[in-house]
PDB file of N, CA and C in Angstrom:
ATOM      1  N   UNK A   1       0.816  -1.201   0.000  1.00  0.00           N
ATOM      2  CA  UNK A   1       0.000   0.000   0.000  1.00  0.00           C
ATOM      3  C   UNK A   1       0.855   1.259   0.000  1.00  0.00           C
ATOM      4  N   UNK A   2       1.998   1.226   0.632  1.00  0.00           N
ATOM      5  CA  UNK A   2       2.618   2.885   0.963  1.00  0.00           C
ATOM      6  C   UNK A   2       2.900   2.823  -0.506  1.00  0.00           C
ATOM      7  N   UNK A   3       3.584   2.005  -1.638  1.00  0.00           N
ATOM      8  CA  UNK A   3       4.251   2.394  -2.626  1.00  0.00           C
ATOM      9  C   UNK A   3       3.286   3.017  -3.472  1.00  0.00           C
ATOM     10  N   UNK A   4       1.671   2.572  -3.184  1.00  0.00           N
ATOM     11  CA  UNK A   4       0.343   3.727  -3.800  1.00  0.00           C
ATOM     12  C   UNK A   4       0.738   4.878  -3.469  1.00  0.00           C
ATOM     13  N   UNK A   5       0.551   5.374  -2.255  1.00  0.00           N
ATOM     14  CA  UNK A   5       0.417   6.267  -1.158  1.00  0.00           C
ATOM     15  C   UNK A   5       1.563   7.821  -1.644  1.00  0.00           C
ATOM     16  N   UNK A   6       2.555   6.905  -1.576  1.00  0.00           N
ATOM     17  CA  UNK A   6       4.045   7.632  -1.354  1.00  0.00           C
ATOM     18  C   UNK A   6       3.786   8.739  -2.019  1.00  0.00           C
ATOM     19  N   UNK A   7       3.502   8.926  -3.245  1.00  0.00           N
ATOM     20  CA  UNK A   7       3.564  10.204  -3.866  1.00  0.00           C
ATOM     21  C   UNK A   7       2.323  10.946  -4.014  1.00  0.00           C
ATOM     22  N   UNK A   8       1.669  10.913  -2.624  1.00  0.00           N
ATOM     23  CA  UNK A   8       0.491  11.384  -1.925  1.00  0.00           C
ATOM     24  C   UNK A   8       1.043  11.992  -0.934  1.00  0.00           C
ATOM     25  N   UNK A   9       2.040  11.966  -0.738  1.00  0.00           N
ATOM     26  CA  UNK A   9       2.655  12.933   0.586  1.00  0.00           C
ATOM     27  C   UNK A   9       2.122  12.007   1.638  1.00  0.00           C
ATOM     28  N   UNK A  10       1.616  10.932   1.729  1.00  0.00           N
ATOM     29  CA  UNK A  10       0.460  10.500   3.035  1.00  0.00           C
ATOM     30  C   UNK A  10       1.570   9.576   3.912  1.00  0.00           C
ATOM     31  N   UNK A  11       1.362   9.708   5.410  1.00  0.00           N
ATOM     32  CA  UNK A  11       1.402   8.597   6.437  1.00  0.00           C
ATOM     33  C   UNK A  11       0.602   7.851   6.590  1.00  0.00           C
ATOM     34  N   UNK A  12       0.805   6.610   6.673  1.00  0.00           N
ATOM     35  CA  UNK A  12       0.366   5.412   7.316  1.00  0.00           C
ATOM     36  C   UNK A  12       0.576   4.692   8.190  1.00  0.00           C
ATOM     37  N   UNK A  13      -0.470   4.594   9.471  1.00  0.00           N
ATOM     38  CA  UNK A  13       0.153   4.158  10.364  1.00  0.00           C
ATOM     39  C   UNK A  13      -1.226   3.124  11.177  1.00  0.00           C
ATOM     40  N   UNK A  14      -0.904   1.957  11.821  1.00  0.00           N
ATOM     41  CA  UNK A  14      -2.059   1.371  12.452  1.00  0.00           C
ATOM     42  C   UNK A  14      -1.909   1.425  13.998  1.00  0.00           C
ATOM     43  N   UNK A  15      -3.253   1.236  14.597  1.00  0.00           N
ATOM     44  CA  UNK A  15      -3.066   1.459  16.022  1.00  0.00           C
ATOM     45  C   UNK A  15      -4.186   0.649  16.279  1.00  0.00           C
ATOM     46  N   UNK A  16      -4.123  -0.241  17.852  1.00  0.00           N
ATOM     47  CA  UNK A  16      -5.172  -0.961  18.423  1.00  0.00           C
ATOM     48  C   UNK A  16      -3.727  -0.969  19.515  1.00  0.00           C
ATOM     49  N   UNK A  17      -5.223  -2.382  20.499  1.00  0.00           N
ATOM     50  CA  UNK A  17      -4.343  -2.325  22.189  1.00  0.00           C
ATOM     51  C   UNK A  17      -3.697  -3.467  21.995  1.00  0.00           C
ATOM     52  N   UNK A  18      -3.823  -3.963  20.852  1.00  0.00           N
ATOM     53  CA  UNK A  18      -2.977  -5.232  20.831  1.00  0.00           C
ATOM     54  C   UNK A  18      -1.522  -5.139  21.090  1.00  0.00           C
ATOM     55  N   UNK A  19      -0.344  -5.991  21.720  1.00  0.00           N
ATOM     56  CA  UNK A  19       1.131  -5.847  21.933  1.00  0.00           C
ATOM     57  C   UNK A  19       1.736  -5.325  20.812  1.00  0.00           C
ATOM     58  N   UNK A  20       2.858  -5.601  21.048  1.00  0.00           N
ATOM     59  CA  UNK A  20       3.741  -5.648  19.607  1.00  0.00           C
ATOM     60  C   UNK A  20       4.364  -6.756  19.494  1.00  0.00           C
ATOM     61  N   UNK A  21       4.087  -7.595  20.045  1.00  0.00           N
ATOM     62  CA  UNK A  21       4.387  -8.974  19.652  1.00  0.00           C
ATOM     63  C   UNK A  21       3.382  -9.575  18.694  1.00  0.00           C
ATOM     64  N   UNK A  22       1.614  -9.231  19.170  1.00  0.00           N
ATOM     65  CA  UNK A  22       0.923  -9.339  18.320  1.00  0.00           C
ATOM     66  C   UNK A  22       0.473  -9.270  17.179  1.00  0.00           C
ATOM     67  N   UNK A  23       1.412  -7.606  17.010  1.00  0.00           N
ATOM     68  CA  UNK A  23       1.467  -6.372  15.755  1.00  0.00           C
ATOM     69  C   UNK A  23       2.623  -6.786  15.057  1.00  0.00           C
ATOM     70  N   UNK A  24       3.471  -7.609  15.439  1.00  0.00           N
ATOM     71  CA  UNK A  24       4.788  -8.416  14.578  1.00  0.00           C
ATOM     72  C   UNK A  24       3.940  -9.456  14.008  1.00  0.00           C
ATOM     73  N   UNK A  25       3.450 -10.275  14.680  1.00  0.00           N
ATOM     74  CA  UNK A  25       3.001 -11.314  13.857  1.00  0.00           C
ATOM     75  C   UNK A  25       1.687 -11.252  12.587  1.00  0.00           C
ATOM     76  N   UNK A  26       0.859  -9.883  13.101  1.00  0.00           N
ATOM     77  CA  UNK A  26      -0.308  -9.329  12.271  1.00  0.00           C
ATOM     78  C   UNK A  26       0.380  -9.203  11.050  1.00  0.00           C
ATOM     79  N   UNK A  27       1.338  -7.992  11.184  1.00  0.00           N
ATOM     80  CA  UNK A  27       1.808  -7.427  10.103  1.00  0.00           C
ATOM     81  C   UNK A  27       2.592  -8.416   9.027  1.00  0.00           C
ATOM     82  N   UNK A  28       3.634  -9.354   9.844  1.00  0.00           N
ATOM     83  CA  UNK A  28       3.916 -10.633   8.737  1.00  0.00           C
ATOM     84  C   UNK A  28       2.932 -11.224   7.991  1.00  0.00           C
ATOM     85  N   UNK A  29       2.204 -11.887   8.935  1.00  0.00           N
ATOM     86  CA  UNK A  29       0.991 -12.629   8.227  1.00  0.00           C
ATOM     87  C   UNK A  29       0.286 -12.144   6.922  1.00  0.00           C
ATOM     88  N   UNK A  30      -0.042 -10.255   7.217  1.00  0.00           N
ATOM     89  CA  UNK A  30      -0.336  -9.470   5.777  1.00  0.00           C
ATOM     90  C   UNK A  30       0.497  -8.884   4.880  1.00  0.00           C
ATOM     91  N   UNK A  31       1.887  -9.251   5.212  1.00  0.00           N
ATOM     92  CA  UNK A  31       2.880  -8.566   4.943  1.00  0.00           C
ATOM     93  C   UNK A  31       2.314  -7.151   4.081  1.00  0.00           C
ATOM     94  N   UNK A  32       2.499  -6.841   6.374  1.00  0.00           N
ATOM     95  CA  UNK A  32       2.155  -4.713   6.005  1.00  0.00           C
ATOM     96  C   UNK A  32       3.242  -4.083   5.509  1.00  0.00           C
ATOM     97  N   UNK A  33       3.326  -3.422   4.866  1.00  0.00           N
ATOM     98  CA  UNK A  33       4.412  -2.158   4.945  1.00  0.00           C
ATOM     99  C   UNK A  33       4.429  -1.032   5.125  1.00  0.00           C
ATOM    100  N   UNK A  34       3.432  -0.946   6.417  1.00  0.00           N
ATOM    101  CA  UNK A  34       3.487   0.313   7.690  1.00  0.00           C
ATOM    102  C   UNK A  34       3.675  -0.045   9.182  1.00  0.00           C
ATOM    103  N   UNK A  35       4.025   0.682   9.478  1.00  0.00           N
ATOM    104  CA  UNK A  35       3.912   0.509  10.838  1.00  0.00           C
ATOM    105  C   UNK A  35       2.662   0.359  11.824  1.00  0.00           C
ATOM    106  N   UNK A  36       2.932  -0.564  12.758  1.00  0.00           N
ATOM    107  CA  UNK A  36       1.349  -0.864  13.386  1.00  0.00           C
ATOM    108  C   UNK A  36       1.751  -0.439  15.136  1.00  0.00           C
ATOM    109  N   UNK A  37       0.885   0.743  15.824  1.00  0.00           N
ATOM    110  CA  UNK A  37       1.397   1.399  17.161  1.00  0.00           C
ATOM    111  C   UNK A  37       0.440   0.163  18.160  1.00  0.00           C
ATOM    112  N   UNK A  38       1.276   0.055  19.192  1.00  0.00           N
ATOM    113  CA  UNK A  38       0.682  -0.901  20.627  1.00  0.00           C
ATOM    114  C   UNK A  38       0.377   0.142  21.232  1.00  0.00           C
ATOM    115  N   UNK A  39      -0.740   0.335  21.145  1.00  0.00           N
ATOM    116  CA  UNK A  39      -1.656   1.128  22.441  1.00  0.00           C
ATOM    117  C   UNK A  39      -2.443   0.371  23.417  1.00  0.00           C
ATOM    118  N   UNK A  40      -1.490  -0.360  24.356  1.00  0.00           N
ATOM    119  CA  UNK A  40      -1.601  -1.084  25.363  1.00  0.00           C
ATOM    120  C   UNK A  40      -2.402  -0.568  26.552  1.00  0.00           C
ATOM    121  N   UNK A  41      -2.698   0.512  26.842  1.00  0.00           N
ATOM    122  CA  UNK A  41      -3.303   1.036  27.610  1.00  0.00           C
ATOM    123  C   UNK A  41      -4.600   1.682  26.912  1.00  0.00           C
ATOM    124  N   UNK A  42      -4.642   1.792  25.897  1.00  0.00           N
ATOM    125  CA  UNK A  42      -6.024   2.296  25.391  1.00  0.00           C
ATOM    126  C   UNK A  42      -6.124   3.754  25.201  1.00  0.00           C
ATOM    127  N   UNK A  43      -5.159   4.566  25.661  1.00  0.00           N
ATOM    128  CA  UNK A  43      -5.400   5.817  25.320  1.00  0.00           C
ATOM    129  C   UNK A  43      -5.529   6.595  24.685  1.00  0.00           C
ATOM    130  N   UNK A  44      -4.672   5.969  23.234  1.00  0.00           N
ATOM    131  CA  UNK A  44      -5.132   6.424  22.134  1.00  0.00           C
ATOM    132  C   UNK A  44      -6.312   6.619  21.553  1.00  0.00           C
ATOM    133  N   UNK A  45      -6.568   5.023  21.778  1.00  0.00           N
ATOM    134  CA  UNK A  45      -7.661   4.587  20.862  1.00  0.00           C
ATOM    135  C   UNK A  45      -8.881   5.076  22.019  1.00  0.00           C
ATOM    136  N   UNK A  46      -9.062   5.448  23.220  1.00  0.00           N
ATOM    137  CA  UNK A  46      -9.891   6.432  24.060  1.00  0.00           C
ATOM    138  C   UNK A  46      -9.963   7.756  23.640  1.00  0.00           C
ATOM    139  N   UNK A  47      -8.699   8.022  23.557  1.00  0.00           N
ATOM    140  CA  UNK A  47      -8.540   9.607  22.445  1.00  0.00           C
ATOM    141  C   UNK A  47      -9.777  10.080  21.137  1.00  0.00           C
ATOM    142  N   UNK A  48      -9.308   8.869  20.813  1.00  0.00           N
ATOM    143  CA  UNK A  48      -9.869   8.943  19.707  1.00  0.00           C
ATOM    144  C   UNK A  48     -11.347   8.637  19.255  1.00  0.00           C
ATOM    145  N   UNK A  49     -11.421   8.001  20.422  1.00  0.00           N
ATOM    146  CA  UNK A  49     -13.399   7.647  20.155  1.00  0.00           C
ATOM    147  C   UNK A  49     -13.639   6.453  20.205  1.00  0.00           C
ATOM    148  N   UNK A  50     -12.913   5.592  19.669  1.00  0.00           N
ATOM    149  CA  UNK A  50     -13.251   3.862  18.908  1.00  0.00           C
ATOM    150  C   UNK A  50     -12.258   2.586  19.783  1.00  0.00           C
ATOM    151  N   UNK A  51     -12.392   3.162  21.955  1.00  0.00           N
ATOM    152  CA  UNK A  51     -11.908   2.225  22.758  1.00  0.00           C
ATOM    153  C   UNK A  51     -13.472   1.611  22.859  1.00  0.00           C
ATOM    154  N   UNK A  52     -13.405   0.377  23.005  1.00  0.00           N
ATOM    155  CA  UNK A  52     -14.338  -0.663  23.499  1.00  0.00           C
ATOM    156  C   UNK A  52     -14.075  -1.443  24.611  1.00  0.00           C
ATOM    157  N   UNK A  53     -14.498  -1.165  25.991  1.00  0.00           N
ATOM    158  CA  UNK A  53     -13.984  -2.892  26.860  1.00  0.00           C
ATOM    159  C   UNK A  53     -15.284  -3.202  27.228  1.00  0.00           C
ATOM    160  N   UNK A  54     -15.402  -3.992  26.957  1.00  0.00           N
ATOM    161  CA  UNK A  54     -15.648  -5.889  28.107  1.00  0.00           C
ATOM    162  C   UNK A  54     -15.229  -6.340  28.865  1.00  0.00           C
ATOM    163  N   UNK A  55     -15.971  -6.104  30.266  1.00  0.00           N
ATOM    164  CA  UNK A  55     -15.216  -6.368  31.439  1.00  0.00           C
ATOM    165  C   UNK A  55     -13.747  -5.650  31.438  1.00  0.00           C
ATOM    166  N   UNK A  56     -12.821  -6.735  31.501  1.00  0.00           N
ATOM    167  CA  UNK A  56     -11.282  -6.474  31.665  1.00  0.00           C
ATOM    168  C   UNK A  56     -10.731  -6.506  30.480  1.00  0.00           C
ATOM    169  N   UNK A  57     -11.351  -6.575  29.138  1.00  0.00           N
ATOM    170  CA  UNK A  57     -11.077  -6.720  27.786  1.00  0.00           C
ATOM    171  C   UNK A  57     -11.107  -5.528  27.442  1.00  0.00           C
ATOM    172  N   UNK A  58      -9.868  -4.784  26.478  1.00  0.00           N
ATOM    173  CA  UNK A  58     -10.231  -3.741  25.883  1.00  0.00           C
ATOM    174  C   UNK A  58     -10.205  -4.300  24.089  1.00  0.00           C
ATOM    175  N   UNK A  59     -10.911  -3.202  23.622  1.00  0.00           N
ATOM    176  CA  UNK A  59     -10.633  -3.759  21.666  1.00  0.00           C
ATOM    177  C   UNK A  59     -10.826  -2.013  21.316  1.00  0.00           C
ATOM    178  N   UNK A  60     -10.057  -2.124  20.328  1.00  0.00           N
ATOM    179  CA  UNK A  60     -10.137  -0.949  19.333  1.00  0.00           C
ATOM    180  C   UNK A  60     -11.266  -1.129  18.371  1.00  0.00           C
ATOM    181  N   UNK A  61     -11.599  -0.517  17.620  1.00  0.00           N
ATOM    182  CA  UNK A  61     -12.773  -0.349  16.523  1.00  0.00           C
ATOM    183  C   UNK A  61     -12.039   0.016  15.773  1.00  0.00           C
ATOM    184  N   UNK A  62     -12.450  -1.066  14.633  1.00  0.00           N
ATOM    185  CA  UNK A  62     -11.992  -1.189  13.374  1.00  0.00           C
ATOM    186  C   UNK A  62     -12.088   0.282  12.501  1.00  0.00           C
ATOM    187  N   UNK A  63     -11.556   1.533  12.579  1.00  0.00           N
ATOM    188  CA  UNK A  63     -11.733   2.857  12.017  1.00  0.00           C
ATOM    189  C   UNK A  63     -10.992   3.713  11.669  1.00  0.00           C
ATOM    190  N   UNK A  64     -11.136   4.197  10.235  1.00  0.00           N
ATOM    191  CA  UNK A  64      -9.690   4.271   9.685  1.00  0.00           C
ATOM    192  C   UNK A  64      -9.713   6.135   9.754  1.00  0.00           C
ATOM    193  N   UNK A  65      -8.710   6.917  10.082  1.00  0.00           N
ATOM    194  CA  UNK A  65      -8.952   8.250  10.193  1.00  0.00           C
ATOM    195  C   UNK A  65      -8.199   8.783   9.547  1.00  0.00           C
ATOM    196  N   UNK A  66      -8.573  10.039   8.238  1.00  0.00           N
ATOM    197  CA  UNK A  66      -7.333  10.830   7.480  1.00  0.00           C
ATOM    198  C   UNK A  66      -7.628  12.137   8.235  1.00  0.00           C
ATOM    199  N   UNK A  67      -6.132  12.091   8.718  1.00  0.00           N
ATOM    200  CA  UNK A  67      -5.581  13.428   9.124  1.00  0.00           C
ATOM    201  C   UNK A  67      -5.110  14.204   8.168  1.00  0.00           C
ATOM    202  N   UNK A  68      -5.721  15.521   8.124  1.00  0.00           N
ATOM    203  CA  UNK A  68      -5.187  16.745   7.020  1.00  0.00           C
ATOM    204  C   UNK A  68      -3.454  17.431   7.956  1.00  0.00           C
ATOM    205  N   UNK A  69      -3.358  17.816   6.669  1.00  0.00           N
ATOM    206  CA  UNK A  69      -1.466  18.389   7.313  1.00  0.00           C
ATOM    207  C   UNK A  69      -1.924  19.313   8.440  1.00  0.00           C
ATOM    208  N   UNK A  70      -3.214  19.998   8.741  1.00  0.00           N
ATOM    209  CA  UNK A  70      -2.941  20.945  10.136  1.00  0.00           C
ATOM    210  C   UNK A  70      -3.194  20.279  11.649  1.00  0.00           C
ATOM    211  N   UNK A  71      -3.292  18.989  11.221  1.00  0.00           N
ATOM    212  CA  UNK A  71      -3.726  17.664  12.258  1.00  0.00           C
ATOM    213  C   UNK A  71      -5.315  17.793  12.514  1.00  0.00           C
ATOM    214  N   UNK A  72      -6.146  18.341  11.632  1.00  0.00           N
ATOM    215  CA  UNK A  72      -7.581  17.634  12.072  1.00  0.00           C
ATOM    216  C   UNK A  72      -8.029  16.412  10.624  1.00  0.00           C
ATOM    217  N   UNK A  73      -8.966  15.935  11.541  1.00  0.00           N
ATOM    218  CA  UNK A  73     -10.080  14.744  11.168  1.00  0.00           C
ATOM    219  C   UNK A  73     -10.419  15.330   9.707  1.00  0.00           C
ATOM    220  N   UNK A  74      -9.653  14.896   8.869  1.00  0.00           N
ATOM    221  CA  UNK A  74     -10.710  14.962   7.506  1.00  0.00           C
ATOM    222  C   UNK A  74     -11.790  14.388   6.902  1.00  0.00           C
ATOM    223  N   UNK A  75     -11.414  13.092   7.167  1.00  0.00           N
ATOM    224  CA  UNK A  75     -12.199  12.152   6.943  1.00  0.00           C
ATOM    225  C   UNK A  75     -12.556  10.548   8.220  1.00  0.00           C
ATOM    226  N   UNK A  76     -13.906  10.388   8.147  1.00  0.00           N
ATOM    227  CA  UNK A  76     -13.364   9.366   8.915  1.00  0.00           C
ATOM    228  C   UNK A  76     -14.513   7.922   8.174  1.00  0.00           C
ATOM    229  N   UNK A  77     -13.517   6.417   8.764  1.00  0.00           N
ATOM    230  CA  UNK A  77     -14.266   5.638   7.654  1.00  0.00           C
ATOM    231  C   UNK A  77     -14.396   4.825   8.661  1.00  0.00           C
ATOM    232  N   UNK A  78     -16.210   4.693   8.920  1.00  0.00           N
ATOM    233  CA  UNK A  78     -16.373   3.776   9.996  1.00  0.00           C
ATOM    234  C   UNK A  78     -17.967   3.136   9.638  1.00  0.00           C
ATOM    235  N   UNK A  79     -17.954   1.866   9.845  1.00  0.00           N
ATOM    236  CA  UNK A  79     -16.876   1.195   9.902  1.00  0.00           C
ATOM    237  C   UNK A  79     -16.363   0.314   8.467  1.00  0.00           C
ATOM    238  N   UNK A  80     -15.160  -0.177   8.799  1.00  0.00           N
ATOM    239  CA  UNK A  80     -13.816  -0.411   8.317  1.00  0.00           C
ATOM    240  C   UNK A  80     -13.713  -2.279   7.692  1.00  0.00           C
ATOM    241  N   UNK A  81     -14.401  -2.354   6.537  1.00  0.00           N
ATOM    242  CA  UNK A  81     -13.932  -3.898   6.115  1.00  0.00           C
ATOM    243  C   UNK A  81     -12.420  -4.290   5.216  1.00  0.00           C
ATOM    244  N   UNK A  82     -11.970  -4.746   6.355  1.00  0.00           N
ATOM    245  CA  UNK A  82     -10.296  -5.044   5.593  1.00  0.00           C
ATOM    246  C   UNK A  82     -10.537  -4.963   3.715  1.00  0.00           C
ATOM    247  N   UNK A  83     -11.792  -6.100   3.396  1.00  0.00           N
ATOM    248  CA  UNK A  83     -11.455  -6.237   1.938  1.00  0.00           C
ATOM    249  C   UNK A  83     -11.912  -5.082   1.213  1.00  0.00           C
ATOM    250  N   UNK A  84     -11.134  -4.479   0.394  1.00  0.00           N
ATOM    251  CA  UNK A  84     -11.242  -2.930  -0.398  1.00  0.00           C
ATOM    252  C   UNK A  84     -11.399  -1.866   0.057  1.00  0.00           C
ATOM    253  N   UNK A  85     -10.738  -1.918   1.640  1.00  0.00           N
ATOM    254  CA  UNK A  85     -10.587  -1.006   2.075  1.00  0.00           C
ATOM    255  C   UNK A  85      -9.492   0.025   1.774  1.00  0.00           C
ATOM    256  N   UNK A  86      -7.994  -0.397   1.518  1.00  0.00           N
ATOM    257  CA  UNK A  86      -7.033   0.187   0.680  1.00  0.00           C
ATOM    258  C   UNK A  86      -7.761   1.086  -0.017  1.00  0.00           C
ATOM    259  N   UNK A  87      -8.310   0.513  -1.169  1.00  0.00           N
ATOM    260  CA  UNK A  87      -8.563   1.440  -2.519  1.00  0.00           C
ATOM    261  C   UNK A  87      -9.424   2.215  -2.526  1.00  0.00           C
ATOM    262  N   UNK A  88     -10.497   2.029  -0.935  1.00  0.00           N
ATOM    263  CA  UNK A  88     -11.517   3.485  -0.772  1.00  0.00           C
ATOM    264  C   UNK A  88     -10.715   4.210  -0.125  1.00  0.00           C
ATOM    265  N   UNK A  89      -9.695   4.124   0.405  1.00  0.00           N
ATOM    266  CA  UNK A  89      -8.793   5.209   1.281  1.00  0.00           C
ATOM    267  C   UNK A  89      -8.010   6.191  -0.065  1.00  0.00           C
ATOM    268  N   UNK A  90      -7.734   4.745  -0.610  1.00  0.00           N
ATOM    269  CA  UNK A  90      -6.436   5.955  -2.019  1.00  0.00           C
ATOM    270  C   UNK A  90      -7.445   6.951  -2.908  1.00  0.00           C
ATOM    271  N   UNK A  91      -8.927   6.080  -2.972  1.00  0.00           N
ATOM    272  CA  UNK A  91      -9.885   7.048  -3.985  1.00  0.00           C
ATOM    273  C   UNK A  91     -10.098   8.332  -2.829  1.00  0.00           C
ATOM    274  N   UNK A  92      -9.943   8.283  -1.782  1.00  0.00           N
ATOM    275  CA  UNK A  92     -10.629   9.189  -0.794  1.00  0.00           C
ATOM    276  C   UNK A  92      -9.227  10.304  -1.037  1.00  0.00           C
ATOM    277  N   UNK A  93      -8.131  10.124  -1.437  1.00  0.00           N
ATOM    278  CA  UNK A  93      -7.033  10.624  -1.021  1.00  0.00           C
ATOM    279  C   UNK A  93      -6.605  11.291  -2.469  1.00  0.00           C
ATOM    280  N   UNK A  94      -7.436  10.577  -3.497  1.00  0.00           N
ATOM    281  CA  UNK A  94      -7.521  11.017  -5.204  1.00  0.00           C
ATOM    282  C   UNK A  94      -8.057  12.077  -5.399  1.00  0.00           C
TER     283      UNK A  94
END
């Protein structure tokens, strides 16, 4: 995906509360080529709107957010099905 991206000026980056042990093995498995953030404590993803817990369970929500260069919410895509999701982000970014 970044080699779409790249000459979009755009970052890519993933975030949930999952480890980074988890986020090593995610990212092999799809072989990502971005970086995926451990927000182990949830604060981000509390930040941001889309923390979920259950009981003692926390989960992120699947929700993908384009930040404009002055750092607000341009767009937001919720919710988020892995398949063709890429190519509504790059048309969103076209």
């Amino acid at each position: 995906m970044m080699n779409k991206v790249s000459a979009e000026d755009v970052v890519v980056l993933g975030a949930s509360v999952d480890s980074v042990k988890s986020h090593r093995a995610f990212a092999e498995k799809y072989t990502l080529d971005y970086p995926l953030l451990s927000d182990t404590d949830g604060a981000l993803s509390a930040a941001m709107g889309v923390l979920n817990k259950v009981g003692p369970v926390k989960l992120s929500a699947r929700v993908t957010f384009l930040i404009d260069r002055d750092g607000r919410i341009a767009r937001v895509f919720d919710p988020v099905s892995p398949s063709g999701h890429a190519e509504e982000v790059l048309k969103a970014l076209g």
